[in-house]
Protein backbone atom coordinates (compact mmCIF):
# COMPACT_ATOMS: atom_id res chain seq x y z
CA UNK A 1 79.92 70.01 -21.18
CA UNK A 2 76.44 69.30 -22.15
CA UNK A 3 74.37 66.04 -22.90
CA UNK A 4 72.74 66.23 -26.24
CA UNK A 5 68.81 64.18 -26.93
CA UNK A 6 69.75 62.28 -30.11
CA UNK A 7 66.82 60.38 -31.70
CA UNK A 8 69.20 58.34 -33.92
CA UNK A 9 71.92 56.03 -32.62
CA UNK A 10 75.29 57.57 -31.74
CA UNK A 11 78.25 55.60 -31.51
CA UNK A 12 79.72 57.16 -28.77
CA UNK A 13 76.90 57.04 -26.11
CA UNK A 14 76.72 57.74 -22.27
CA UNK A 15 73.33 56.69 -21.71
CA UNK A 16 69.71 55.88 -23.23
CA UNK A 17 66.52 57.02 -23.04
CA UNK A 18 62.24 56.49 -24.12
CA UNK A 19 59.66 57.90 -24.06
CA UNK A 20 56.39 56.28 -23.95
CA UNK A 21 53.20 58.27 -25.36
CA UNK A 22 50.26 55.14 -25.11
CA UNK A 23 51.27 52.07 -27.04
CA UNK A 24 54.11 54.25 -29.25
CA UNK A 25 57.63 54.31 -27.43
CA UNK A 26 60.06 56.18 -29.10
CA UNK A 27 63.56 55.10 -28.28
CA UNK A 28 66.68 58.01 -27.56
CA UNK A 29 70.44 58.28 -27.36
CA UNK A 30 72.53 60.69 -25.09
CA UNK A 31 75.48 62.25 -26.05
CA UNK A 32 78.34 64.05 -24.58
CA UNK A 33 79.26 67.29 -26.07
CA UNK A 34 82.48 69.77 -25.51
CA UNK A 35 80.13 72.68 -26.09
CA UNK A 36 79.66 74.92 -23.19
CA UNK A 37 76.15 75.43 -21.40
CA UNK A 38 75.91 79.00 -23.62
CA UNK A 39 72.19 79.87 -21.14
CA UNK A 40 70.77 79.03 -17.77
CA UNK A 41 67.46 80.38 -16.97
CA UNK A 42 66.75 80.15 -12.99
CA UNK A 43 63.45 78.69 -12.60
CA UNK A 44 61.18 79.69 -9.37
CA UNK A 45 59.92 76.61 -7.74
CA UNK A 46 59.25 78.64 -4.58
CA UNK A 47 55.69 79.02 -4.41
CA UNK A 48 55.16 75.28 -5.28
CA UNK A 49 57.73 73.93 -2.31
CA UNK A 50 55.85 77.13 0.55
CA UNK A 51 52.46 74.88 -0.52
CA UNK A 52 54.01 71.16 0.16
CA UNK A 53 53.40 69.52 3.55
CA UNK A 54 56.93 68.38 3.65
CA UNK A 55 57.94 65.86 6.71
CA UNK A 56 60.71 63.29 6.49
CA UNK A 57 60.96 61.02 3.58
CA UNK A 58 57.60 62.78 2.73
CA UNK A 59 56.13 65.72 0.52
CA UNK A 60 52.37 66.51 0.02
CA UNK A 61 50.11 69.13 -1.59
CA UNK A 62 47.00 69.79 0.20
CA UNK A 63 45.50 71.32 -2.66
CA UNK A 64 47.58 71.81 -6.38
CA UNK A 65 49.81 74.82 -6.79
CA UNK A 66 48.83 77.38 -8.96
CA UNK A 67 50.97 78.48 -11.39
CA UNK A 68 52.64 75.33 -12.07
CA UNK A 69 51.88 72.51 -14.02
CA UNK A 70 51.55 68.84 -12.23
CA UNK A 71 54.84 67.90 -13.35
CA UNK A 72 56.48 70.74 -12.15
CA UNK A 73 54.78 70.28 -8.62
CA UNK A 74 55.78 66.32 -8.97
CA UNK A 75 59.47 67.08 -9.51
CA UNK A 76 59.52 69.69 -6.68
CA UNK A 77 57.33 67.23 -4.10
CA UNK A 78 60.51 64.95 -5.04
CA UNK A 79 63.19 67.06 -4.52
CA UNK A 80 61.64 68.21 -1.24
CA UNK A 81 60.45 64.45 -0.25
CA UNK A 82 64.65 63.80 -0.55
CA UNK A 83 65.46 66.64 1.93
CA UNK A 84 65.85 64.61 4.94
CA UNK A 85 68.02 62.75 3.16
CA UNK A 86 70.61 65.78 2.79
CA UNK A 87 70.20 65.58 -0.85
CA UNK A 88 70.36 68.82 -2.72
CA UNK A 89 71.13 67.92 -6.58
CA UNK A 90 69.07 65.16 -8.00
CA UNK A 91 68.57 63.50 -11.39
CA UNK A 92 65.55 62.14 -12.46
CA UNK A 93 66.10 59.16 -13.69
CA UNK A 94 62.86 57.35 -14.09
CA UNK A 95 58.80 57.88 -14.13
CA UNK A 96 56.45 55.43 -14.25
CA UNK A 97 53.21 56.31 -14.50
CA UNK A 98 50.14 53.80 -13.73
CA UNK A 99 47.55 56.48 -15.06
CA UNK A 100 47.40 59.66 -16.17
CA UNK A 101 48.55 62.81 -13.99
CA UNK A 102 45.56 64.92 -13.05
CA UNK A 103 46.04 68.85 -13.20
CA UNK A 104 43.21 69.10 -10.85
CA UNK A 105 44.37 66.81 -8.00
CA UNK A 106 47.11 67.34 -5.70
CA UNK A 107 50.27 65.13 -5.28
CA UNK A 108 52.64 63.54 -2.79
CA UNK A 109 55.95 62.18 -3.10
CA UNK A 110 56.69 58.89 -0.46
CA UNK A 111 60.29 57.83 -0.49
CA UNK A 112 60.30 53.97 -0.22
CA UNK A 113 64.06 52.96 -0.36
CA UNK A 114 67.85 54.13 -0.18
CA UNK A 115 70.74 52.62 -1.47
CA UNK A 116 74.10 53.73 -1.09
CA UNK A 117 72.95 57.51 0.43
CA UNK A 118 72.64 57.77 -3.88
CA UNK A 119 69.99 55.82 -5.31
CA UNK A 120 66.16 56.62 -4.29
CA UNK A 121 62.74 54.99 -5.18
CA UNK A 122 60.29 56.74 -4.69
CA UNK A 123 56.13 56.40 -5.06
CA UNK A 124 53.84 59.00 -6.13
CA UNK A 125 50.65 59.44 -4.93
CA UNK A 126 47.08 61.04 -6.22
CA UNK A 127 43.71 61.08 -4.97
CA UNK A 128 45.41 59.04 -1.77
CA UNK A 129 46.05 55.96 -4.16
CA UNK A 130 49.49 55.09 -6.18
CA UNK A 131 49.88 56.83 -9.39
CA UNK A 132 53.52 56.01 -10.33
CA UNK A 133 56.89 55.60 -9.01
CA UNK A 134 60.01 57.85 -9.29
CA UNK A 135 63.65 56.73 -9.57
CA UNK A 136 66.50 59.44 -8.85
CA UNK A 137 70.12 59.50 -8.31
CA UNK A 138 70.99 62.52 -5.49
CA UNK A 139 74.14 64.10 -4.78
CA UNK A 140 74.67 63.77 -1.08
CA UNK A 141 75.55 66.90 0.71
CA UNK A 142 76.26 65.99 4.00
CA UNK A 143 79.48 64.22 3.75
């Protein structure tokens, strides 16, 4: 089963989505489909998680990661931010951004709050000042 990005509405919807580019949001629909993931290319976040200062409920880059864009490092400083937490599969839910993400400066992911061991806010930081906030559903693995 996969979830298919529709830009138009769909009557048989499992969730929503936007995406906000300045002023201009543009609105989305998700879909479930029977078809079968056909491809799944493994992605190597390993060099970006060997340069994070990871401690409980915390993830930082000294300096960015080369080789991977700032949204790439963001979503690993997340995943690694959560690890104390025993989760292992997250979705991203929701970014909020309160300026732009810099290439040049490095990130840290702060988790702020936990409910249910499923739910997880976190705050992302840049240039030691909030830049946005995270919101992620994890998969619990300890239980």
């Amino acid at each position: 089963m996969q979830l298919r990005a529709c830009f138009e509405p769909v009557v048989d919807m499992v969730g929503t989505f936007s995406v906000r580019h300045g002023a201009e949001k543009i609105s989305g629909w998700l879909e479930e489909t029977d078809q079968a993931v056909a491809k799944r290319i493994p992605y190597d976040e390993s060099r970006a998680e060997a340069a994070l200062v990871i401690e409980p409920g915390y993830a930082r880059y000294v300096e960015p990661a080369p080789g991977y864009t700032a949204f790439e490092q963001l979503i690993v400083a997340l995943r690694c931010a959560l690890r104390a937490e025993n989760v292992q599969h997250l979705w991203l839910c929701q970014v909020n951004f309160l300026r732009p993400l810099s290439e040049a400066q490095p990130l840290a992911a702060r988790l702020r709050q936990t409910t249910l061991h499923r739910f997880y806010a976190l705050e992302i930081m840049q240039q030691d000042s909030l830049l946005g906030t995270a919101r992620v559903v994890g998969e619990d693995t300890s239980a």
